[in-house]
C-alpha atoms as a PDB file:
ATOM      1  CA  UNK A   1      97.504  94.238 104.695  1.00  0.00           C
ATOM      2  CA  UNK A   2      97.225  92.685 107.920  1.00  0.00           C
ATOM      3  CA  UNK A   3      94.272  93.136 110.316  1.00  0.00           C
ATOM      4  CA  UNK A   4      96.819  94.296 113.323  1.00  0.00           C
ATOM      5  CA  UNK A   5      98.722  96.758 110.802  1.00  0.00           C
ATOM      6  CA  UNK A   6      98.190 100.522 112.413  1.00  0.00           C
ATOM      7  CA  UNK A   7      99.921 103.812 111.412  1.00  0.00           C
ATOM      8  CA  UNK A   8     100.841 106.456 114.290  1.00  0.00           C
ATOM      9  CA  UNK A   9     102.372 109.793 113.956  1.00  0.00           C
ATOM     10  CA  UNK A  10     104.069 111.954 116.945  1.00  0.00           C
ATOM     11  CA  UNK A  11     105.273 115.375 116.599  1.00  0.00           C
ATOM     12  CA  UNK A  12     107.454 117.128 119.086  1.00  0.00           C
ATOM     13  CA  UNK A  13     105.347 119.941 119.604  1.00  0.00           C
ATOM     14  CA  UNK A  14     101.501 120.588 118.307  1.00  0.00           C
ATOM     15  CA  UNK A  15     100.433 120.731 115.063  1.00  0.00           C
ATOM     16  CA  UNK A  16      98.525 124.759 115.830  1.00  0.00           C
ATOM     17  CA  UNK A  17      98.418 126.664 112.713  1.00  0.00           C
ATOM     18  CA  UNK A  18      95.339 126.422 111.235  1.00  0.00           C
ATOM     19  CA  UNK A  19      96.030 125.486 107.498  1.00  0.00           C
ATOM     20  CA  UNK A  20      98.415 122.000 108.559  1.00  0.00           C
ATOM     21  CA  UNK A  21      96.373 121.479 111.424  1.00  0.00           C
ATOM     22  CA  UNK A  22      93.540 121.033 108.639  1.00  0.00           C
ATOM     23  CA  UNK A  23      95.641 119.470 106.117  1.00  0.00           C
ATOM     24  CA  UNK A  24      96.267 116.953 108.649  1.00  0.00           C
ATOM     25  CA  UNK A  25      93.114 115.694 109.359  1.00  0.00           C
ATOM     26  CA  UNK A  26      92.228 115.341 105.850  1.00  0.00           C
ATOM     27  CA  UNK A  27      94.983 113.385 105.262  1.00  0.00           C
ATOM     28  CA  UNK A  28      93.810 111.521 108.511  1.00  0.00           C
ATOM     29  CA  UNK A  29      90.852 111.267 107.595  1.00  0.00           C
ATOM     30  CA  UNK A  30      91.725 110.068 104.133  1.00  0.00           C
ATOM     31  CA  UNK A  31      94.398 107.203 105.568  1.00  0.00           C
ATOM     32  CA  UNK A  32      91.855 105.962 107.850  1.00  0.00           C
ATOM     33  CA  UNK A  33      89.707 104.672 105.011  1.00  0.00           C
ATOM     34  CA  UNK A  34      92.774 101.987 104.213  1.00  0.00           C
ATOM     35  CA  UNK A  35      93.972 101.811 107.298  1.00  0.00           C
ATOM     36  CA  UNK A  36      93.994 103.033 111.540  1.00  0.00           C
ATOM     37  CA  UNK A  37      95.819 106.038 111.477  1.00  0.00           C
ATOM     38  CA  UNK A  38      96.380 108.454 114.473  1.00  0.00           C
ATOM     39  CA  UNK A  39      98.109 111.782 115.013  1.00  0.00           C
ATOM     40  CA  UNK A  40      99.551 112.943 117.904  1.00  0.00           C
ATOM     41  CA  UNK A  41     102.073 115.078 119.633  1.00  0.00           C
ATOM     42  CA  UNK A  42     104.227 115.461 122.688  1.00  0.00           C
ATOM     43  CA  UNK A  43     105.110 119.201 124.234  1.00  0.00           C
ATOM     44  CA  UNK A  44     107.982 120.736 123.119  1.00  0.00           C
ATOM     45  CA  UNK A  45     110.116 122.241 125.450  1.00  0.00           C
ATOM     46  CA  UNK A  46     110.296 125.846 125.742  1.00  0.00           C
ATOM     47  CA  UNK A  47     113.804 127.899 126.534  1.00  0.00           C
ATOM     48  CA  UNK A  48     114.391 130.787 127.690  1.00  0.00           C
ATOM     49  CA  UNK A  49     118.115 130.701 126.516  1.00  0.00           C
ATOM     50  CA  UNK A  50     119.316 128.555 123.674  1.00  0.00           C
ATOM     51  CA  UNK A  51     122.796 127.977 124.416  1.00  0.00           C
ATOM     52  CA  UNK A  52     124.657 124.399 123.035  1.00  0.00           C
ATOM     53  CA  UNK A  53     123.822 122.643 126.487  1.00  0.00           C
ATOM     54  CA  UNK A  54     120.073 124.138 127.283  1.00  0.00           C
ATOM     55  CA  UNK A  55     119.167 122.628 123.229  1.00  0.00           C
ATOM     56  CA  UNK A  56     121.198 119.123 124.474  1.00  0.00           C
ATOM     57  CA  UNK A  57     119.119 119.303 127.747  1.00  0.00           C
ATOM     58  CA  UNK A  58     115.783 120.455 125.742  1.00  0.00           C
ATOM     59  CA  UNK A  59     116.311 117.759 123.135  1.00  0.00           C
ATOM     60  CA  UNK A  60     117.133 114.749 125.554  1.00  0.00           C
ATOM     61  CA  UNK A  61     113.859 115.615 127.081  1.00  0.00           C
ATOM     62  CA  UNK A  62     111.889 115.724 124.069  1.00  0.00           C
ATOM     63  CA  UNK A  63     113.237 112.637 123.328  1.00  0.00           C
ATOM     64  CA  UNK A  64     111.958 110.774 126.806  1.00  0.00           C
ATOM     65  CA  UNK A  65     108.648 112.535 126.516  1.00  0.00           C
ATOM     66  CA  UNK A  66     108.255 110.385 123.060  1.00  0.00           C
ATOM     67  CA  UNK A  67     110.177 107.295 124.169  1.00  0.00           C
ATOM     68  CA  UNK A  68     107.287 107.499 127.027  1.00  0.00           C
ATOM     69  CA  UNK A  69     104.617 107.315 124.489  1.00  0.00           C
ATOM     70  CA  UNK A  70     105.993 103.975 122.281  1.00  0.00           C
ATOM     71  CA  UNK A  71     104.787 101.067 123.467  1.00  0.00           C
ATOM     72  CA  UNK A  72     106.465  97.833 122.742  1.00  0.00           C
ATOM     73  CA  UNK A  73     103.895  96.727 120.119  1.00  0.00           C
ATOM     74  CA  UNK A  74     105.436 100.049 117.988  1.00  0.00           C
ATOM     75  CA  UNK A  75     108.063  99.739 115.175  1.00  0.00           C
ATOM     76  CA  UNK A  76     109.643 103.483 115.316  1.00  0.00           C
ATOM     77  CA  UNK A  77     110.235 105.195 112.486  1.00  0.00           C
ATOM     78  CA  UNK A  78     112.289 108.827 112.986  1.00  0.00           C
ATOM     79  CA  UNK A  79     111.885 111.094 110.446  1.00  0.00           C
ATOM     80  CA  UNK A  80     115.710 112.256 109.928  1.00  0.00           C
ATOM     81  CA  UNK A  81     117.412 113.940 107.006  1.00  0.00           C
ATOM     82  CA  UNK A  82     119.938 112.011 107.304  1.00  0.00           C
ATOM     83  CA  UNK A  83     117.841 108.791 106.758  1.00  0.00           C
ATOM     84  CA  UNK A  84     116.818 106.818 103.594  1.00  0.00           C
ATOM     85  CA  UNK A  85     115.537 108.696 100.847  1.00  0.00           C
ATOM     86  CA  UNK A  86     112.791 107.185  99.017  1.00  0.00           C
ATOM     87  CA  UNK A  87     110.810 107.656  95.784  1.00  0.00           C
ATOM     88  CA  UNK A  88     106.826 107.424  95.839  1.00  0.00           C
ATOM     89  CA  UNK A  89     107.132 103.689  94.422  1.00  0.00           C
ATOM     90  CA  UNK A  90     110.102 102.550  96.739  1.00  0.00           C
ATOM     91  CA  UNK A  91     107.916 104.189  99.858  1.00  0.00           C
ATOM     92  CA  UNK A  92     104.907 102.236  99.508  1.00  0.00           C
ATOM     93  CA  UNK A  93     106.820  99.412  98.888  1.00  0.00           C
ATOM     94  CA  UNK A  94     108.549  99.823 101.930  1.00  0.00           C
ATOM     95  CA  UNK A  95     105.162 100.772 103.773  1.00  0.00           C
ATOM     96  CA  UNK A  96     103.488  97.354 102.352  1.00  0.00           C
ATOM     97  CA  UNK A  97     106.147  95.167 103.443  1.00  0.00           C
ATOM     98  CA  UNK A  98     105.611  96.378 107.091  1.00  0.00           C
ATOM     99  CA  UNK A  99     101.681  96.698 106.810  1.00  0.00           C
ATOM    100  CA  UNK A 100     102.114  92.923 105.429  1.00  0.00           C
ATOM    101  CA  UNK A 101     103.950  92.024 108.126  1.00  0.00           C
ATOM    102  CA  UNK A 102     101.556  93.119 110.759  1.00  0.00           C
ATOM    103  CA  UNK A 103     103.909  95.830 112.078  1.00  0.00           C
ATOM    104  CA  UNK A 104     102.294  98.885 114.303  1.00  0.00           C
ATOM    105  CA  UNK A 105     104.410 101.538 112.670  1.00  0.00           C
ATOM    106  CA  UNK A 106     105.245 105.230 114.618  1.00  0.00           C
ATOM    107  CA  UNK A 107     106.920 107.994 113.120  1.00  0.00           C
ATOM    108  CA  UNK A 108     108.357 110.366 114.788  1.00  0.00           C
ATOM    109  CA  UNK A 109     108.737 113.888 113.750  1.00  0.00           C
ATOM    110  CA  UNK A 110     111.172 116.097 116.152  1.00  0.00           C
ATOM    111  CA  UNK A 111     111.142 119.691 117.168  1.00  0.00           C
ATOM    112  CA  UNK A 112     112.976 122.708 116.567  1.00  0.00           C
ATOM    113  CA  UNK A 113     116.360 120.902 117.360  1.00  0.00           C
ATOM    114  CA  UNK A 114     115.472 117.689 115.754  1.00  0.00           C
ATOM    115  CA  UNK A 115     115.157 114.395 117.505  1.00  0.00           C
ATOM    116  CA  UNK A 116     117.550 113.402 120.260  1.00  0.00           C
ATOM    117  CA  UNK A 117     119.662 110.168 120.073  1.00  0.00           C
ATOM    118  CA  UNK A 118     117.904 108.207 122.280  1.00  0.00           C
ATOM    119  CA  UNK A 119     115.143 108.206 119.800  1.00  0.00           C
ATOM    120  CA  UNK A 120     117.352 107.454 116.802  1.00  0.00           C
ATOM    121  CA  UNK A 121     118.938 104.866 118.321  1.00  0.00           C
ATOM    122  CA  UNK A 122     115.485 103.015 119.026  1.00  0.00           C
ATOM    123  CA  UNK A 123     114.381 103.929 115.325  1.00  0.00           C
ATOM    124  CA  UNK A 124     114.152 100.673 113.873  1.00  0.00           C
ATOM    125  CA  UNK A 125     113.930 102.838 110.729  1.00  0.00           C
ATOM    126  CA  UNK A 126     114.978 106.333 109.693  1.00  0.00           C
ATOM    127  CA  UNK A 127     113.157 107.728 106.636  1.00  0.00           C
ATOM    128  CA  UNK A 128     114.219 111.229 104.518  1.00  0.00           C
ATOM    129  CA  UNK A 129     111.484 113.231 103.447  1.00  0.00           C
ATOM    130  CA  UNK A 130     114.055 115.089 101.532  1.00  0.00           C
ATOM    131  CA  UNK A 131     117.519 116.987 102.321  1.00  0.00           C
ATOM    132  CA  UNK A 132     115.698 120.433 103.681  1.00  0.00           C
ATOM    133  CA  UNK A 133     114.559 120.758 107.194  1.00  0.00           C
ATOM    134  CA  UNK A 134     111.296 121.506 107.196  1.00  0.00           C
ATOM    135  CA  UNK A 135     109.182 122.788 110.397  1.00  0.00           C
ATOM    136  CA  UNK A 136     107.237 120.310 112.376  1.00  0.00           C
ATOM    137  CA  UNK A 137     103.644 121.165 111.231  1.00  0.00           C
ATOM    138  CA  UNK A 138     104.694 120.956 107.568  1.00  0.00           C
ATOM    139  CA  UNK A 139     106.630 117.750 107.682  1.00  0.00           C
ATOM    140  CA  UNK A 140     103.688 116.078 109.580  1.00  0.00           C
ATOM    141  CA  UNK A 141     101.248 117.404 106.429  1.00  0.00           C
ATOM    142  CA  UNK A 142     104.264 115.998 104.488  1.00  0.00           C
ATOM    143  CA  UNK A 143     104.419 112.610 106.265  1.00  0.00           C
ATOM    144  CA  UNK A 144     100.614 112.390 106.245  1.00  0.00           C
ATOM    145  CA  UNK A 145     100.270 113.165 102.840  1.00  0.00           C
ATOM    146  CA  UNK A 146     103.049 110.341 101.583  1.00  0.00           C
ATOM    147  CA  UNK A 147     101.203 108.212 103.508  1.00  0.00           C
ATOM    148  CA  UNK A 148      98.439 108.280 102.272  1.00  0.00           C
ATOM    149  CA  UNK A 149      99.864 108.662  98.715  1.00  0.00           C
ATOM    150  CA  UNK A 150     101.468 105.158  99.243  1.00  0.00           C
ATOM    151  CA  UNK A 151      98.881 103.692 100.295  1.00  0.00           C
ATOM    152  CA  UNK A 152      96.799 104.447  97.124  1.00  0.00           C
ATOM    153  CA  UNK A 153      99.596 103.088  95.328  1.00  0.00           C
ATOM    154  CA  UNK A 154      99.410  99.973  97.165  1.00  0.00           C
ATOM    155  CA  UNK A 155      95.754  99.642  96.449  1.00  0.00           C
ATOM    156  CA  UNK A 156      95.841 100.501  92.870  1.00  0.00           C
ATOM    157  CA  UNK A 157      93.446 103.463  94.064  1.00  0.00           C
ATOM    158  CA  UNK A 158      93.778 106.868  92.009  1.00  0.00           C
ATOM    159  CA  UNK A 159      95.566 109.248  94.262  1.00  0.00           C
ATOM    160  CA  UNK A 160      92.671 112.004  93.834  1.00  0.00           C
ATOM    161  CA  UNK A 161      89.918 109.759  95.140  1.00  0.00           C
END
């Protein structure tokens, strides 16, 4: 893999309750050993009425709080159910043909009303973890732990190590 290859992941909204929050950074802790890995988060926004056009507004601001945090160095990767669906093999194929390549990948994982489409549209990728939505803090343990999954695959390590 190539010296500048880096792994970042942002979540709309903190990763708080306790049990991901730990799962996290043991899989963070875990990546790190192959390769830099950092998690992260933007603030969700809060409403106070959930109507079609205060979840539009909400959402389009989500999206420019994490459009504010890729630089141009980042390859973004949104984490969509309506993306590709992968199998364990395919991903870390995938994931080494980008590491190879030097690219600085970021997913992005969005919040409670998913990730607006000024973020999709700047997805170079868009990557299924499956056809369920799944809450923020779990598909960030999810993300995390594929990660890191893949990249034992990649280096012929035994996943429980």
């Amino acid at each position: 893999m190539g010296s500048s290859a880096r792994l970042r992941l942002i979540t709309v909204g903190q990763v708080r309750t306790p049990h991901f929050k730990a799962a996290l950074e043991d899989y963070a802790g875990r990546i790190n050993r192959f390769v830099s890995f950092t998690a992260e988060s933007v603030a969700s926004v809060g409403l106070k009425k959930e109507g079609p056009a205060d979840i539009k507004r909400a959402r389009a601001e989500e999206g420019r709080r994490v459009i504010k945090r890729i630089s141009g160095q980042d390859t973004l990767v949104a984490l969509d159910k309506g993306g590709r669906s992968l199998d364990s093999e395919a991903w870390a194929d995938w994931l080494g043909r980008r590491l190879e390549e030097g690219d600085r990948l970021c997913f992005v994982v969005g919040g409670a009303w998913g990730l607006d489409g000024s973020v999709l549209d700047r997805a170079r990728w868009r990557i299924s973890l499956g056809p369920m939505t799944l809450a923020h803090e779990l598909c960030a343990v999810v993300c995390s732990e594929q990660l890191f999954r893949a990249l034992t695959i990649l280096r012929g390590v035994p996943y429980h190590k």
